[in-house]
Protein backbone atom coordinates (compact mmCIF):
# COMPACT_ATOMS: atom_id res chain seq x y z
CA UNK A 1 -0.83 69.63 41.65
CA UNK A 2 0.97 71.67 44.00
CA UNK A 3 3.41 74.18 42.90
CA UNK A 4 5.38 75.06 46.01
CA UNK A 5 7.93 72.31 46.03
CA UNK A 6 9.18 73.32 41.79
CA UNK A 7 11.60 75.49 42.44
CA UNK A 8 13.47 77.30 39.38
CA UNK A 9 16.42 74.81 39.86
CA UNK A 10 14.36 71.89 39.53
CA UNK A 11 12.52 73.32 35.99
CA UNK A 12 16.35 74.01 35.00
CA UNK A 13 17.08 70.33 35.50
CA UNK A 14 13.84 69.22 33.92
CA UNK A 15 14.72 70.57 30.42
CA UNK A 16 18.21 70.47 31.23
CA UNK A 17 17.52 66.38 31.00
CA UNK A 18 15.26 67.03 27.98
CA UNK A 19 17.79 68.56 26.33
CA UNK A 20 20.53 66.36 26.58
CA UNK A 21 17.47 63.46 25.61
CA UNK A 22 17.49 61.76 28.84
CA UNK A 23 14.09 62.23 29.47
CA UNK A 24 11.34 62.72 26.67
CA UNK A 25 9.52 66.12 26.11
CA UNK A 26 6.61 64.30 26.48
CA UNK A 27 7.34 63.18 30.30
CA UNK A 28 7.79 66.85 31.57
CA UNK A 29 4.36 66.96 33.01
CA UNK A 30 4.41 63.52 35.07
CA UNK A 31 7.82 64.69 36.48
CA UNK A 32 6.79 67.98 37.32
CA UNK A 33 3.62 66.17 39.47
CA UNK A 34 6.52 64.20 41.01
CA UNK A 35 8.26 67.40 41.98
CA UNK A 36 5.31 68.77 43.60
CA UNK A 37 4.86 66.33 45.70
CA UNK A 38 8.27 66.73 47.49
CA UNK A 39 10.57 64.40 44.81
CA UNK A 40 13.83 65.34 43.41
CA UNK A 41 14.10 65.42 39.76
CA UNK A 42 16.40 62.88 39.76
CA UNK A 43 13.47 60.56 41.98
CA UNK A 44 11.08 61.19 39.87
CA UNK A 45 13.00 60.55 36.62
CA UNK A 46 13.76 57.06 38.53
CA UNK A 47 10.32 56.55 40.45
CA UNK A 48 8.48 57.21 36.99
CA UNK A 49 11.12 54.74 35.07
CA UNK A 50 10.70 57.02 32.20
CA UNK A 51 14.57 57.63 31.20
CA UNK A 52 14.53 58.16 27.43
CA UNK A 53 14.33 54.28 24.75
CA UNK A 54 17.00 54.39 22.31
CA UNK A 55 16.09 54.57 18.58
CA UNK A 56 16.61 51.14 18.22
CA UNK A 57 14.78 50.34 21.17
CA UNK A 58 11.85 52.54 19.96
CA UNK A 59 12.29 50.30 16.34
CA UNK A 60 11.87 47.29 17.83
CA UNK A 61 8.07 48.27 19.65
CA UNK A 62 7.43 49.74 16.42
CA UNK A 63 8.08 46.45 14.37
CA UNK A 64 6.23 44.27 16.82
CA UNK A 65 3.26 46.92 16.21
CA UNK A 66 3.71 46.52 12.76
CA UNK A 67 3.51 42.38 12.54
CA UNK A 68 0.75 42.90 15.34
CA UNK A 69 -1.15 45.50 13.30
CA UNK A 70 -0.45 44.18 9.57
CA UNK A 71 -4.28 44.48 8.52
CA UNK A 72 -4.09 47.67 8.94
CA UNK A 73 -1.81 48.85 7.16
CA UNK A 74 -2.73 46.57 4.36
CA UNK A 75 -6.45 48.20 4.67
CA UNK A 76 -5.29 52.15 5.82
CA UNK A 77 -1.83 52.19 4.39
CA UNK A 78 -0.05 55.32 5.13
CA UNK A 79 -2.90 56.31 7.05
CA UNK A 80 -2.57 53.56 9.34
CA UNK A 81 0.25 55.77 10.96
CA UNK A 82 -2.27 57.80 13.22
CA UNK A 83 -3.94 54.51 14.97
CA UNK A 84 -0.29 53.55 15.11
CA UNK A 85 1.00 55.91 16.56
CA UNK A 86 -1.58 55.57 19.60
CA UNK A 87 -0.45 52.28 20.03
CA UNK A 88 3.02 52.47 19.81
CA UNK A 89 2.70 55.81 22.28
CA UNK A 90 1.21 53.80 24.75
CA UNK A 91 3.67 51.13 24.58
CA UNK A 92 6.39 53.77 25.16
CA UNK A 93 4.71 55.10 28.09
CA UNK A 94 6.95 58.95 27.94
CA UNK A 95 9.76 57.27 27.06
CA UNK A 96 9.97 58.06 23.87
CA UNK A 97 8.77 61.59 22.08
CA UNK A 98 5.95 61.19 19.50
CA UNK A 99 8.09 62.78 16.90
CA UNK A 100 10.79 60.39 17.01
CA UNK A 101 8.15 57.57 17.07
CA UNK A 102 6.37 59.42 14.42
CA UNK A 103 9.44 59.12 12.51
CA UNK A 104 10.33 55.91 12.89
CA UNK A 105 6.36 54.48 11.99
CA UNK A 106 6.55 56.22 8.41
CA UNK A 107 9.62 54.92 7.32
CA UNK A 108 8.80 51.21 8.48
CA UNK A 109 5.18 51.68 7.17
CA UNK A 110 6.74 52.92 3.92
CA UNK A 111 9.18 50.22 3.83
CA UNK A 112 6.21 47.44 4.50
CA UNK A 113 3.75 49.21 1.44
CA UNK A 114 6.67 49.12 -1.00
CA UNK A 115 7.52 45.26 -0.14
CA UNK A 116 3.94 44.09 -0.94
């Protein structure tokens, strides 16, 4: 990756968008290869289509997970979380930071556990 075209602006802007949760911690690295090869932040945030899921958004993967994955948990229980979280990562592909999906997989798999 080429480091010429990140300028000190364009870092600013890249945790400037983290920080107000536009864009996932977990993205910084594929937009900073966008930014090396000549992109704006703003292009690569667009040309990546990695603008930050809503919670609710991120609930909704997780659930479908969940049904998908219901073995699991009935075999792992709370320890199904870390094969989980794999899946439901690459279903959120940087659109979502692992400790929000984190998060959101322990209350649902605690949630499923205490129903049964």
């Amino acid at each position: 990756m080429s480091t010429e075209n990140i300028s000190k602006d364009s870092l600013r802007k890249v945790f400037q968008f983290v920080s107000k949760d536009k864009i996932s911690k977990d993205a910084i690295s594929q937009v900073l290869k966008e930014i090396g090869k000549g992109s704006t932040v703003e292009k690569a945030i667009d040309q990546l289509g990695i603008q930050k899921m809503e919670r609710n958004q991120i609930s909704e993967i997780v659930s479908e997970v969940l049904e998908e994955k219901e073995d699991l948990i009935e075999d792992r229980g709370m320890k199904a979380i870390d094969a989980l979280m794999g899946i439901v990562m690459k279903k959120v592909s940087g659109q979502a930071d692992g400790e929000t999906v984190h998060e959101i997989l322990e209350e649902k798999v605690n949630e499923k556990i205490s129903q049964d």
